[in-house]
Structure formats: C-alpha cells, structure tokens
Protein backbone atom coordinates (compact mmCIF):
# COMPACT_ATOMS: atom_id res chain seq x y z
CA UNK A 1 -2.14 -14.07 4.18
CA UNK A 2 -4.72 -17.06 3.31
CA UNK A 3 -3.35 -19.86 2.74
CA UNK A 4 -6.02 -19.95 -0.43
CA UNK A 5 -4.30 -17.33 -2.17
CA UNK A 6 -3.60 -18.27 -5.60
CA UNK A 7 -3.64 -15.34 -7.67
CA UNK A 8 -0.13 -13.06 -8.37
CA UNK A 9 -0.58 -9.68 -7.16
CA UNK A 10 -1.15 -6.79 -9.69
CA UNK A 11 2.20 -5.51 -9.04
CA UNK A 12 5.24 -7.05 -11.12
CA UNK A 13 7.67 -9.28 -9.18
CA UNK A 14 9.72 -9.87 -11.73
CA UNK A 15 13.16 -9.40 -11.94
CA UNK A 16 14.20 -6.34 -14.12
CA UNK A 17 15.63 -7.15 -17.59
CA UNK A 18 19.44 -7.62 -18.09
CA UNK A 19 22.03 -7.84 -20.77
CA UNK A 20 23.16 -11.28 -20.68
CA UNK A 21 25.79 -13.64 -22.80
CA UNK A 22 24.42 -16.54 -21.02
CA UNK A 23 21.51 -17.34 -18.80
CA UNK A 24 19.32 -20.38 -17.59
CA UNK A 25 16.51 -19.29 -15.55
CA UNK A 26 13.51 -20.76 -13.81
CA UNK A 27 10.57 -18.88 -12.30
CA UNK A 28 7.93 -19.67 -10.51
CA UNK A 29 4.90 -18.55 -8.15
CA UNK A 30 4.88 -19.46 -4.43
CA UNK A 31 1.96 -19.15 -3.14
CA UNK A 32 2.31 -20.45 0.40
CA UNK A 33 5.74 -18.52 0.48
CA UNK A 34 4.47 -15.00 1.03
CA UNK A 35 2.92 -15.13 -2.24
CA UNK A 36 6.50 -15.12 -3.63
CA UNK A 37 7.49 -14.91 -7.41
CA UNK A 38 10.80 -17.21 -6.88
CA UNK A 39 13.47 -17.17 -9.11
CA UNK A 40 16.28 -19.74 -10.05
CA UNK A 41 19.16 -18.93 -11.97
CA UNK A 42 22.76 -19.64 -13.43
CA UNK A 43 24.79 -16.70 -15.33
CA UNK A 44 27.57 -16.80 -17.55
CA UNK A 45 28.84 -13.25 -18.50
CA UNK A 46 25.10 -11.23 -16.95
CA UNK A 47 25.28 -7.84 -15.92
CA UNK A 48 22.45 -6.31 -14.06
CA UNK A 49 22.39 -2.49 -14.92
CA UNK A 50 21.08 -0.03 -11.64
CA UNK A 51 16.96 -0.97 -11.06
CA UNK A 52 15.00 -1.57 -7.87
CA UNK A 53 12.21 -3.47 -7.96
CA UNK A 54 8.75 -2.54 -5.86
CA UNK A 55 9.18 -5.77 -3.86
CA UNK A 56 11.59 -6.67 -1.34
CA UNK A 57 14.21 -9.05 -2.48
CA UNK A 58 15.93 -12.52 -0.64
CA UNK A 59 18.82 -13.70 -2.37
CA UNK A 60 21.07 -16.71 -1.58
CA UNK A 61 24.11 -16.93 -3.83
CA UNK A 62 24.62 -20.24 -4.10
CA UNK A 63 28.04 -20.67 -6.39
CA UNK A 64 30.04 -18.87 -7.91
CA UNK A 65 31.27 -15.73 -7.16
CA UNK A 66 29.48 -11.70 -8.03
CA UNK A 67 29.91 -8.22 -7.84
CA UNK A 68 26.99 -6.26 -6.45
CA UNK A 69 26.80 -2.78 -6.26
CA UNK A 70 23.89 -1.83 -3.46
CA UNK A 71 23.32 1.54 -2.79
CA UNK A 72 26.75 2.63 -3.49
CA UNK A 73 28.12 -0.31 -1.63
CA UNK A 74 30.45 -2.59 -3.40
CA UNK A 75 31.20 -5.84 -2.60
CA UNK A 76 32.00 -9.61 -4.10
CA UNK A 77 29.21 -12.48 -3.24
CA UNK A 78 29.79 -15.96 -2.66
CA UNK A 79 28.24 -19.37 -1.91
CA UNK A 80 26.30 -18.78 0.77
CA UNK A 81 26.12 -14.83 0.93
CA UNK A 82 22.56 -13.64 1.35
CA UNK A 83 21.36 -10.11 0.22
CA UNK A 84 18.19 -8.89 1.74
CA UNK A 85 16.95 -5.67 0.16
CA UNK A 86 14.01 -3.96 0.66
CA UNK A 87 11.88 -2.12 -2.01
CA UNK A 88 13.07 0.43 -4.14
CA UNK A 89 16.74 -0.61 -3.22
CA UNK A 90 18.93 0.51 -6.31
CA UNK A 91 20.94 -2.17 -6.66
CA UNK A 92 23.51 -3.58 -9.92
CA UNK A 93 25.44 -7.21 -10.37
CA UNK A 94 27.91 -8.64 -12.29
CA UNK A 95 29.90 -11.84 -12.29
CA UNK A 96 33.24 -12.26 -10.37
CA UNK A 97 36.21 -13.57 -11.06
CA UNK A 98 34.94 -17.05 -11.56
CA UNK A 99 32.75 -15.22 -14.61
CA UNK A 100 29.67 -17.00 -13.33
CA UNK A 101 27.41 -17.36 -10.65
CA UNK A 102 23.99 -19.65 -9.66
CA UNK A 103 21.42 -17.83 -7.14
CA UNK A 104 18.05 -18.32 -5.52
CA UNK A 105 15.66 -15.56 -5.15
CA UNK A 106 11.82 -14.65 -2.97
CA UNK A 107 10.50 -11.57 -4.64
CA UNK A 108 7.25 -10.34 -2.08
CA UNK A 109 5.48 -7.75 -1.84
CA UNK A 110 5.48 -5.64 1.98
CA UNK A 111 2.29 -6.31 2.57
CA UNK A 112 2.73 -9.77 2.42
CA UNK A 113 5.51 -9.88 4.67
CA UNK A 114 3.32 -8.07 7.29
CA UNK A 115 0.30 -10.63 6.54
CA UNK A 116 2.79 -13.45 6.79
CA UNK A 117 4.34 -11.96 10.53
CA UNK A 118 1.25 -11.21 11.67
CA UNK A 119 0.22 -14.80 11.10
CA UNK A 120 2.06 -16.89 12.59
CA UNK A 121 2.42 -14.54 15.81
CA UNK A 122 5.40 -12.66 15.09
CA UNK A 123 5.75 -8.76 15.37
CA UNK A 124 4.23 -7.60 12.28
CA UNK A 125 7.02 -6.04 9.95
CA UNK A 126 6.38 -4.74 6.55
CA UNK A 127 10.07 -4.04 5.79
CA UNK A 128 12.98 -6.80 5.81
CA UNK A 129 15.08 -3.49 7.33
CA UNK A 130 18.49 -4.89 7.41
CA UNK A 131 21.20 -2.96 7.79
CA UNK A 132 24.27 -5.09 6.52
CA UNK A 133 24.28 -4.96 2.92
CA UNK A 134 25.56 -8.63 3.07
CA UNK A 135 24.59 -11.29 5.76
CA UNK A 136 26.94 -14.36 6.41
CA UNK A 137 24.87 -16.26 8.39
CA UNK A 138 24.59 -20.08 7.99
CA UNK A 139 21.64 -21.23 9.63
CA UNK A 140 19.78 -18.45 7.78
CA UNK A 141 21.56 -19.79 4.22
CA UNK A 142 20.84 -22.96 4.94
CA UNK A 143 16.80 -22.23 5.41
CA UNK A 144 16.60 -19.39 2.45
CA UNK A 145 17.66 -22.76 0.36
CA UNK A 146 15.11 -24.98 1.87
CA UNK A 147 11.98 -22.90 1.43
CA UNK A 148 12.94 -21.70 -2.42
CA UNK A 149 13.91 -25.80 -3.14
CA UNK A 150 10.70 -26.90 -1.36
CA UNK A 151 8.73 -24.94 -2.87
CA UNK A 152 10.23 -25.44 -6.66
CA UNK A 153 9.89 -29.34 -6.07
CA UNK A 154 6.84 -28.98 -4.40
CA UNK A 155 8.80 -31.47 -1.38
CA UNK A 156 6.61 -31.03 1.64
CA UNK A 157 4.27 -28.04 2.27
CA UNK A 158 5.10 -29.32 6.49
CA UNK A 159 8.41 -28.69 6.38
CA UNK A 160 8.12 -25.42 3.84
CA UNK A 161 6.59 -23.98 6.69
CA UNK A 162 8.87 -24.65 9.06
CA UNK A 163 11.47 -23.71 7.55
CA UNK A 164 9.71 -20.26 6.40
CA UNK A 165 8.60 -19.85 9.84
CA UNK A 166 12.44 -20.25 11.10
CA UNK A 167 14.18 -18.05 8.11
CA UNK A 168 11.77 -14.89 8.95
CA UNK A 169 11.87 -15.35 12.44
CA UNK A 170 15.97 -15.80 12.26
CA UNK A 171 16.23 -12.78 10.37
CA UNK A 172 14.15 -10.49 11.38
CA UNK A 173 15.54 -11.00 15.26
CA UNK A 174 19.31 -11.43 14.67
CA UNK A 175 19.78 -9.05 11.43
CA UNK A 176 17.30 -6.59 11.49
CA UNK A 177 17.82 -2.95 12.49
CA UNK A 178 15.41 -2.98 15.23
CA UNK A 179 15.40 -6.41 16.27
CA UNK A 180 12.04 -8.57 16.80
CA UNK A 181 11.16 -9.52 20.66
CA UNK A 182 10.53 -13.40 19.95
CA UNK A 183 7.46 -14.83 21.58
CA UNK A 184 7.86 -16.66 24.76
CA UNK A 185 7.99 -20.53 24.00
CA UNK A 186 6.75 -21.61 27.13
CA UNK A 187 3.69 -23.75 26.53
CA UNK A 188 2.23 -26.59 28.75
CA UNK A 189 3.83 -29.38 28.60
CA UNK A 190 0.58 -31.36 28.26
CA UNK A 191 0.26 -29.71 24.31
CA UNK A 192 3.82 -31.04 23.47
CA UNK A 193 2.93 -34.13 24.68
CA UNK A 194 -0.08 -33.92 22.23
CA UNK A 195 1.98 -33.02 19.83
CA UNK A 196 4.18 -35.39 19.50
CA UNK A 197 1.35 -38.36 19.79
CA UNK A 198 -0.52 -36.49 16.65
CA UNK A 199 2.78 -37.14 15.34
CA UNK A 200 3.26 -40.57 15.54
CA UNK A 201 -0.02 -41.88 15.27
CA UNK A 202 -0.81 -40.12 12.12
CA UNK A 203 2.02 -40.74 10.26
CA UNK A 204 0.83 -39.58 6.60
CA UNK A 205 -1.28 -36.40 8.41
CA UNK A 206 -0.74 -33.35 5.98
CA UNK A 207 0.34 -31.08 8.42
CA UNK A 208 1.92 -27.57 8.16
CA UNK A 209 2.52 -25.94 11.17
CA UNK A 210 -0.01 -23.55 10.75
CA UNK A 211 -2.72 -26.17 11.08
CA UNK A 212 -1.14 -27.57 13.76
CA UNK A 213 -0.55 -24.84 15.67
CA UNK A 214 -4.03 -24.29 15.17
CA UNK A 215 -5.47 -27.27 16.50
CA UNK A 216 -3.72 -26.70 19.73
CA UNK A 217 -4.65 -22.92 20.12
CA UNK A 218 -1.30 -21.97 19.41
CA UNK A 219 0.60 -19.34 17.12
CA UNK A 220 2.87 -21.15 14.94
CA UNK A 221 6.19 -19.60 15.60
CA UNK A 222 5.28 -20.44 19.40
CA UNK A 223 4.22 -23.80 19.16
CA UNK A 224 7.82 -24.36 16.83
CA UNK A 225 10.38 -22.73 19.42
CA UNK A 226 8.32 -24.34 22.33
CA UNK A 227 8.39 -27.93 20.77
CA UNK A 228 11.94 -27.70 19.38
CA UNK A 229 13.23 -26.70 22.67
CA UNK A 230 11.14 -29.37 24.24
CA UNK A 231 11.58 -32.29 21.60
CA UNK A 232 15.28 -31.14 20.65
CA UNK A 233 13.96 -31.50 17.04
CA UNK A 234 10.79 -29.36 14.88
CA UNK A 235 7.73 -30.91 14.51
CA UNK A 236 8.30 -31.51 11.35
CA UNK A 237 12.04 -33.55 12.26
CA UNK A 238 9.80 -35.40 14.81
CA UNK A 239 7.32 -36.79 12.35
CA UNK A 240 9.42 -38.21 10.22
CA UNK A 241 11.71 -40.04 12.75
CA UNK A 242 8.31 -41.61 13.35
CA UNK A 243 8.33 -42.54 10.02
CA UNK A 244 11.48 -43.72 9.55
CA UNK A 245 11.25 -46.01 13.06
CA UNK A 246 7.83 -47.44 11.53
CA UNK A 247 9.67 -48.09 7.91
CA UNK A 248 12.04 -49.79 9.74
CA UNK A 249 9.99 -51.67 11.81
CA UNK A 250 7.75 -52.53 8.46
CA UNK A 251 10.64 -53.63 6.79
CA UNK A 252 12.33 -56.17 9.28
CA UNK A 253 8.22 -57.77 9.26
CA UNK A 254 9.23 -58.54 4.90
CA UNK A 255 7.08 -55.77 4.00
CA UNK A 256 7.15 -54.70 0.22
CA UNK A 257 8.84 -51.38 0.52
CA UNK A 258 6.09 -49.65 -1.83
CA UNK A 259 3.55 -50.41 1.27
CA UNK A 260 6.14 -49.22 3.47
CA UNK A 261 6.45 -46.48 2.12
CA UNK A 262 2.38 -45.69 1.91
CA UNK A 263 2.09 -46.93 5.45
CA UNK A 264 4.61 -44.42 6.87
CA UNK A 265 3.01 -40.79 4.58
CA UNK A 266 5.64 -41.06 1.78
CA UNK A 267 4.31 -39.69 -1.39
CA UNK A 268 6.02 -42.37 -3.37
CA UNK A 269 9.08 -44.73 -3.25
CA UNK A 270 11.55 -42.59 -4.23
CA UNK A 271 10.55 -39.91 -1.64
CA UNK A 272 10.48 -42.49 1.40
CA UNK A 273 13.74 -44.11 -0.31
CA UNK A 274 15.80 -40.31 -0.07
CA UNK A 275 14.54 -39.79 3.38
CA UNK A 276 15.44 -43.28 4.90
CA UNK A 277 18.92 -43.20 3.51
CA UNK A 278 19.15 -39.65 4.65
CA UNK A 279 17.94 -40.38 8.22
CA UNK A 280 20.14 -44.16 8.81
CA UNK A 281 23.02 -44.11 5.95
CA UNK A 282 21.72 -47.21 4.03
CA UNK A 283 18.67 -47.42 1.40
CA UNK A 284 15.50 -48.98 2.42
CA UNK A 285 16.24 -52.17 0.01
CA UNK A 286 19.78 -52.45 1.74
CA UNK A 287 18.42 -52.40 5.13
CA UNK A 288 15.58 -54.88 4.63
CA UNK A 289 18.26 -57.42 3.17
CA UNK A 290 20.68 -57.16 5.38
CA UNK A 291 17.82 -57.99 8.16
CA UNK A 292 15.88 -60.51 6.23
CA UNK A 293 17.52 -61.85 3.24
C-alpha cells in the first residue's frame, strides 16, 4: 500500500445502518492505517440487526458492556474485548446490562491487509483468520486504541506506525489460526547504533518507521523487533526520551519553553507539555521553576 494513497476505495466501509435510541458517532478515513474507514462511537439503547460487511472488521470495546451475536456465537463484551472479524462475518449487537457501550473500529478492505503485510516484511495475509470469536489480550487492546486515537487526532504519524506495525504483527502471530513465523530480528549491531544516533541528533526528523527502516535497508517490522530488543524501547520511545533529556536540559539553561519545545520536534506547546509530564511526572513550567526560579 503507498503511503500516497488518498482516495477511499470503491467498495463501502461503512458500517451497516442500525435502529438506534441514542447514538454519537465519528468517522473518519485513515489513510496510512490500511486505508481504513475508522469509526468512533457511544450507544445508548442501539441494536445492530444480522449484516456483514465486505471488509474485515477490528473492534475494541472500550466501556460499557454488549451483546454480540457472531456467527451463532453469543457472548457479552467489555472494556477491553476486541472482536476481529473477517469479511462477510454475519454478525448482530446490542447493549448489555449497563444499556450502553463506547467502541473503536478499522474497517479495511483484504487487499489492503495483504499490501500492508507485505510491506513492512511480514507474511502476506489477506484474512485477519482468527478463530476466537473474542480476544482478551492486553497488549493487543492497548495498541488497537493507539492507532484508531492517533490517527483521529492526527498525534504522530512515527508512532502510528509503530504501533500498527506491533498490533498486526501481535495478532496475526499469537491469535491467528495459522500463526505468522515472525522475521528474525537479528540485525548488525552497527545499524542500531545508527539508529539510535539518527535519533538523537535529529530530534524533530519526521520519521515513521517505514522510512526509517528504509534508510537502513531494512523491513520495518525487522528493524522494530531488532531495535526494541536491542534498545529495550521502539524507535519511536527512543526518540522522544531524546527529546525529553534535551527539554530538560533546555530548560535548566532559562529557555522559553515555546523554543523548547521547537528545539526538541514538538508540534506545539501543548504537545511537548503532555509528553514531558507524561515521561517525568511534573509539567515543563514546574520543572523549569523548581530548577531556576
């Protein structure tokens, strides 16, 4: 799949219409996420009757609680629960006990799942082909979540691909009826090394690990098992502990935390502001005044 893809494909990736008593729905078109049509929703009181759709389906239930009915199997979702269904699943939902429920959804087409696993050096699959009708799997939760809320706040097209690059790779080896062979991660350590200078002396670089891969002759689900098992962090972890030890090195200098915050590859303020408190516990602001005054 290019990554210059912009168009939605011919064929519908909508979800199929519902009776509702209360919905609030956002939709949107990803197109460095298989080319995905993602969907974000709460329901109050929806019922989904019996449909399939002609692309396979990821969904991350991610409150509440719902009854699904797939392929004649019932069972109750929770936060956390993750349905992966392949095209032309018949599947049906209501709400639970709780009588509502929030969820995250990747609608893609086969073909773009085999253009995306072909890509970055995995074993090409056009079908998700998981057996359980449910997976409980946190890790796998955890990066469903981060690609659809990347992608709907348009975060960080570096770590986007990471995390992609993980969920597929997670899912398709650990869940999947015939489980994917992983690529070997060993890789010189001479191209880590690289890496991790590329890293840190380019600390606003636009990276994705595509192009990164690329530059080192690499595939990119190689180069991320081979640096994370090196680096005990992704690439994408790496970089912005580089960051934040240049922010912090910035800001015990008196530096205005808007230049800090350029200096280091933030966006904006508020960006470099989330991460820093995210990575040490304390704003940026707090830091710099408990060091400086």
């Amino acid at each position: 799949m290019s990554d210059s893809r912009t168009a939605v494909p011919t064929r519908s990736k909508r979800p199929a219409a519902a009776s509702s008593a209360t919905t609030a729905t956002k939709v949107w078109h990803a197109p460095d996420v298989l080319d995905a049509m993602m969907l974000k929703g709460e329901f109050v009181g929806h019922r989904y009757p019996p449909h399939a759709h002609d692309t396979h389906c990821l969904v991350l239930i991610t409150s509440g609680s719902v009854v699904v009915n797939i392929a004649g199997h019932v069972d109750t979702l929770r936060r956390g629960d993750i349905v992966p269904l392949d095209a032309d699943t018949m599947h049906a939902a209501h709400a639970g006990e709780s009588g509502r429920w929030k969820m995250r959804v990747a609608y893609f087409l086969p073909d773009d799942l085999a253009d995306y696993t072909g890509s970055i050096g995995l074993p090409v699959r056009s079908r998700l082909d998981v057996p359980a009708r449910i997976v409980r799997d946190v890790p796998l939760a955890q990066s469903v979540y981060g690609v659809s809320w990347c992608s709907e706040v348009n975060d960080d097209a570096f770590k986007r691909s990471e995390t992609l690059a993980f969920a597929i790779g997670h899912m398709l080896s650990v869940h999947a009826a015939q489980r994917a062979t992983l690529p070997s991660p060993r890789v010189e350590s001479r191209i880590i090394r690289s890496v991790k200078e590329q890293l840190q002396s380019d600390l606003a670089g636009k990276f994705t690990l595509a192009s990164l891969a690329a530059e080192h002759a690499l595939t990119p689900f190689v180069l991320l098992r081979a640096f994370t098992r090196s680096a005990g962090v992704s690439p994408h972890a790496y970089q912005q502990q580089a960051r934040i030890r240049y922010a912090q090195k910035r800001l015990k200098q008196g530096a205005a935390l808007a230049l800090v915050a350029r200096e280091a590859g933030y966006a904006d303020q508020a960006h470099f502001t989330r991460v820093f408190k995210q990575y040490t516990g304390v704003t940026p602001k707090s830091f710099q005044i408990a060091l400086v005054g």
